[in-house]
C-alpha atoms as a PDB file:
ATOM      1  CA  UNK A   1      55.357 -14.648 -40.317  1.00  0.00           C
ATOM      2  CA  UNK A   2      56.023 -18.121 -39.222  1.00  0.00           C
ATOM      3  CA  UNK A   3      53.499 -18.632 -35.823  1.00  0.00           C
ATOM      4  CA  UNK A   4      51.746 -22.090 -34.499  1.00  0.00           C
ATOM      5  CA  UNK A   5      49.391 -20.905 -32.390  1.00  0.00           C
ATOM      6  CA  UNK A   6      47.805 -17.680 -32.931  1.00  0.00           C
ATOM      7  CA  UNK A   7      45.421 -16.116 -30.700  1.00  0.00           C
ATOM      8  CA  UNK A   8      42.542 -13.605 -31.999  1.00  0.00           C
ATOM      9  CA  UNK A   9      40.785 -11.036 -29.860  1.00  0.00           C
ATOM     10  CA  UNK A  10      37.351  -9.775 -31.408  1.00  0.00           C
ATOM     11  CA  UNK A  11      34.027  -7.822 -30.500  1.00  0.00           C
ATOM     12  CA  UNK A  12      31.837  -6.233 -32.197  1.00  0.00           C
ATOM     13  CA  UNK A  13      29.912  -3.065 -30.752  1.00  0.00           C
ATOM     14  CA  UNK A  14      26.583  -3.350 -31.644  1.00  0.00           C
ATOM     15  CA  UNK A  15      24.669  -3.705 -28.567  1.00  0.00           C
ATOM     16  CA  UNK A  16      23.017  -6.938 -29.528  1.00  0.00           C
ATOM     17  CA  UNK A  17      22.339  -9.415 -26.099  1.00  0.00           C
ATOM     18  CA  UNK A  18      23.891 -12.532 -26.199  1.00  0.00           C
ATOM     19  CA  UNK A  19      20.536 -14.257 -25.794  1.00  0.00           C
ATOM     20  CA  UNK A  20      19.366 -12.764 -28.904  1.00  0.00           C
ATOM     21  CA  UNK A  21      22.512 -13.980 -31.094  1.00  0.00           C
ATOM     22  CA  UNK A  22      21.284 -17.032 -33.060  1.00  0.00           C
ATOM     23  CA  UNK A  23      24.901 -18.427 -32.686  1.00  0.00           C
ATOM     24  CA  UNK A  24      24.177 -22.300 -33.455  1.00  0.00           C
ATOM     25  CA  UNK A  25      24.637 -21.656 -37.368  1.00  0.00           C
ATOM     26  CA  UNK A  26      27.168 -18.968 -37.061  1.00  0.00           C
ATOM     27  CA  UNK A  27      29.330 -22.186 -34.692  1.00  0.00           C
ATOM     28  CA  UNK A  28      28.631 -24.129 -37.364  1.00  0.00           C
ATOM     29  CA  UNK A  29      29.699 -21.797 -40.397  1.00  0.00           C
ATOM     30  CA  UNK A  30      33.324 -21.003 -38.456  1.00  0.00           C
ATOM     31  CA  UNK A  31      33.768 -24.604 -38.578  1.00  0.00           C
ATOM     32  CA  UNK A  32      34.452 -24.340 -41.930  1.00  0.00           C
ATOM     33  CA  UNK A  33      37.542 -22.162 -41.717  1.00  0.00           C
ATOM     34  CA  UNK A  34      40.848 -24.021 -42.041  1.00  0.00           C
ATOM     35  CA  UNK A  35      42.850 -24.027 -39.174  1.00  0.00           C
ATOM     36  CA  UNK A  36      40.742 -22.873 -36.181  1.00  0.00           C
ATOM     37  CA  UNK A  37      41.403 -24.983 -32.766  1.00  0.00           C
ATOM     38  CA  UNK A  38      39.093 -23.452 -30.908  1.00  0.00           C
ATOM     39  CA  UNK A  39      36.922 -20.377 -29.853  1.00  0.00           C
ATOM     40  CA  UNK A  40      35.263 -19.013 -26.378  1.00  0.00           C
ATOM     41  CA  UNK A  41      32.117 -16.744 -27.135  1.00  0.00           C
ATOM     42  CA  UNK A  42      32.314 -13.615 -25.215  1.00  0.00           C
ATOM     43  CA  UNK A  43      29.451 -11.451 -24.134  1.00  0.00           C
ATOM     44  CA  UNK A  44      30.451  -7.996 -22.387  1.00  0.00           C
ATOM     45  CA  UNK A  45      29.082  -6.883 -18.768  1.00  0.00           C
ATOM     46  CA  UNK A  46      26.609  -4.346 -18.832  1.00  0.00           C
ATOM     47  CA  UNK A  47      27.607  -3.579 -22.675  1.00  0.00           C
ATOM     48  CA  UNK A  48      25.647  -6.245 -24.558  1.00  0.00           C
ATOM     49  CA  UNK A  49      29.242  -6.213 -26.970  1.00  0.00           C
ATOM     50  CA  UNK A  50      29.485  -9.395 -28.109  1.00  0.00           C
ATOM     51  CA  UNK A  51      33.002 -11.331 -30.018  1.00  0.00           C
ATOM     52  CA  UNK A  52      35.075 -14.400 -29.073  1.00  0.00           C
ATOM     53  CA  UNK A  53      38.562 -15.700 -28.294  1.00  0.00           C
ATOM     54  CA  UNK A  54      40.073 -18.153 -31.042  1.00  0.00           C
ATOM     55  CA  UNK A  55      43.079 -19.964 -31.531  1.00  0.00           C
ATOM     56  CA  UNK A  56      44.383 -20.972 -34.909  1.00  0.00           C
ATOM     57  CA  UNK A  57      47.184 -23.031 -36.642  1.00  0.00           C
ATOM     58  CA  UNK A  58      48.798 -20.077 -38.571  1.00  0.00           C
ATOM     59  CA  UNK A  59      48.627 -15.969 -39.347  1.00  0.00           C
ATOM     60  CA  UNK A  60      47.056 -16.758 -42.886  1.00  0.00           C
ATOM     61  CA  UNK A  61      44.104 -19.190 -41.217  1.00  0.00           C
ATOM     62  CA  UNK A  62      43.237 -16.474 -39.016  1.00  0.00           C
ATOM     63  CA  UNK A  63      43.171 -13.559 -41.297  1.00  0.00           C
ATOM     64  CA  UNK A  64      41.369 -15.028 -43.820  1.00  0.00           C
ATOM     65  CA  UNK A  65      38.886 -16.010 -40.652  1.00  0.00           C
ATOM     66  CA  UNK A  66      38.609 -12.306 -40.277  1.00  0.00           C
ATOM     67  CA  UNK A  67      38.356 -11.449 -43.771  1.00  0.00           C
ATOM     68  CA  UNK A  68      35.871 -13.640 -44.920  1.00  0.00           C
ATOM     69  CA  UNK A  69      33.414 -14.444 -41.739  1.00  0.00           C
ATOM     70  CA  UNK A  70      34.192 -11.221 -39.169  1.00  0.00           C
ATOM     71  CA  UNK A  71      34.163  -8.527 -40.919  1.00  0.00           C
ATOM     72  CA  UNK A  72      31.322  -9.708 -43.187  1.00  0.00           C
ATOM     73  CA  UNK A  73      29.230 -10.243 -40.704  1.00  0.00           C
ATOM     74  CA  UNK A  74      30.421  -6.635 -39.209  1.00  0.00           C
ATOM     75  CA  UNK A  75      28.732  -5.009 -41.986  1.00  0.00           C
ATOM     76  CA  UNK A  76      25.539  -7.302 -41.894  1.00  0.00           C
ATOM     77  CA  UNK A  77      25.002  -6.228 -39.212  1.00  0.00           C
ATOM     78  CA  UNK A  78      26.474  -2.519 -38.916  1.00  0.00           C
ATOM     79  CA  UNK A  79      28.637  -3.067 -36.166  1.00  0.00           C
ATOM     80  CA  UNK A  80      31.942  -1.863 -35.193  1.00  0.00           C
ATOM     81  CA  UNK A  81      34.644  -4.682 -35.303  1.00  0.00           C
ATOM     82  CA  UNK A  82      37.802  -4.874 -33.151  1.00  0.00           C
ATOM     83  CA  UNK A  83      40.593  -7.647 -33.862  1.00  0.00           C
ATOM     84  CA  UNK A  84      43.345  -7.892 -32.414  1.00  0.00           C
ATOM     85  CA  UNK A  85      46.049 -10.728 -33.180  1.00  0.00           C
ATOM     86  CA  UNK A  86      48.440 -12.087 -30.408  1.00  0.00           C
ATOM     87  CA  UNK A  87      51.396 -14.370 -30.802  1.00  0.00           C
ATOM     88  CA  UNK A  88      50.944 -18.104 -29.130  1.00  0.00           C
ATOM     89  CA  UNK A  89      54.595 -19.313 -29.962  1.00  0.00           C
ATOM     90  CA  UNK A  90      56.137 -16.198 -28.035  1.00  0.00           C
ATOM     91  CA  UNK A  91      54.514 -17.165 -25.003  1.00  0.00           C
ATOM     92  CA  UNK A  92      54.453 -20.821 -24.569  1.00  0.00           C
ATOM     93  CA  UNK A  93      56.797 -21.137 -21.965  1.00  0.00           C
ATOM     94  CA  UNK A  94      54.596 -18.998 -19.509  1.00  0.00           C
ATOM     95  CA  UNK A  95      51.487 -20.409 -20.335  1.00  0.00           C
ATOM     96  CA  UNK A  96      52.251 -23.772 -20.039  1.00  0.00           C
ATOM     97  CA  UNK A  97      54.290 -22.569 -16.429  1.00  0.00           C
ATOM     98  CA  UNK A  98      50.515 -22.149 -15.281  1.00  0.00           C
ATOM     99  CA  UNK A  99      48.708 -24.745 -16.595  1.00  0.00           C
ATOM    100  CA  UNK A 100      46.764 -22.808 -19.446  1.00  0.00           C
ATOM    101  CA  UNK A 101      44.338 -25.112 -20.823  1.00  0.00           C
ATOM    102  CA  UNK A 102      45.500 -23.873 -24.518  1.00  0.00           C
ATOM    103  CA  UNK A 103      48.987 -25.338 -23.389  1.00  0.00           C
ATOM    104  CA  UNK A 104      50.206 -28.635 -22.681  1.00  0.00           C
ATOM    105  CA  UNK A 105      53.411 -30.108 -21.070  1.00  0.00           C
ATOM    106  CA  UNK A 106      53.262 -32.385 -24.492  1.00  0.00           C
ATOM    107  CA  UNK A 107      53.148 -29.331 -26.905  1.00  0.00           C
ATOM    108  CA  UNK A 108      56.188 -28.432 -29.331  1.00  0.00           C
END
């Protein structure tokens, strides 16, 4: 599967506060991962679930992101992991229609 820009949708459920994630290192071992552009940390509302919104170059970069750092770290800590993968390419046109900061007028 031939995609630019993929977007990944994960959480895990292990009702773990944001304020007690020590997420400087974990920033810093993602870094490592070939193609990742960028990531928002998430923290749920009255859930204390905790996961992120990325963006990567590729399909492959991403699943071997989950593969090697999410779901690792899903069993370190005995949490339940959801991914979920969504196409960037497919929806280009209507992101960049509204200014989406992942988009640019200058993108292919």
């Amino acid at each position: 599967m031939s995609v630019s820009k993929v977007f990944v949708y994960a959480e895990y459920q292990v009702s773990i506060p944001f304020s007690k994630i020590d997420w400087e290192p974990i920033n810093v071992e993602m870094k490592k991962f070939s193609g990742l552009k960028s990531k928002t940390w998430l923290s749920g509302l009255n859930t204390n679930t905790v996961g992120g919104f990325y963006e990567f170059d590729s399909v492959e970069n991403a699943q071997s992101y989950i593969d090697n750092l999410l779901i690792p770290f899903a069993k370190q800590v005995n949490g339940n992991l959801t991914v979920k993968l969504f196409d960037g390419d497919v929806t280009r046109e209507a992101s960049t229609s509204m200014n989406s900061p992942f988009y640019s007028t200058d993108s292919e």
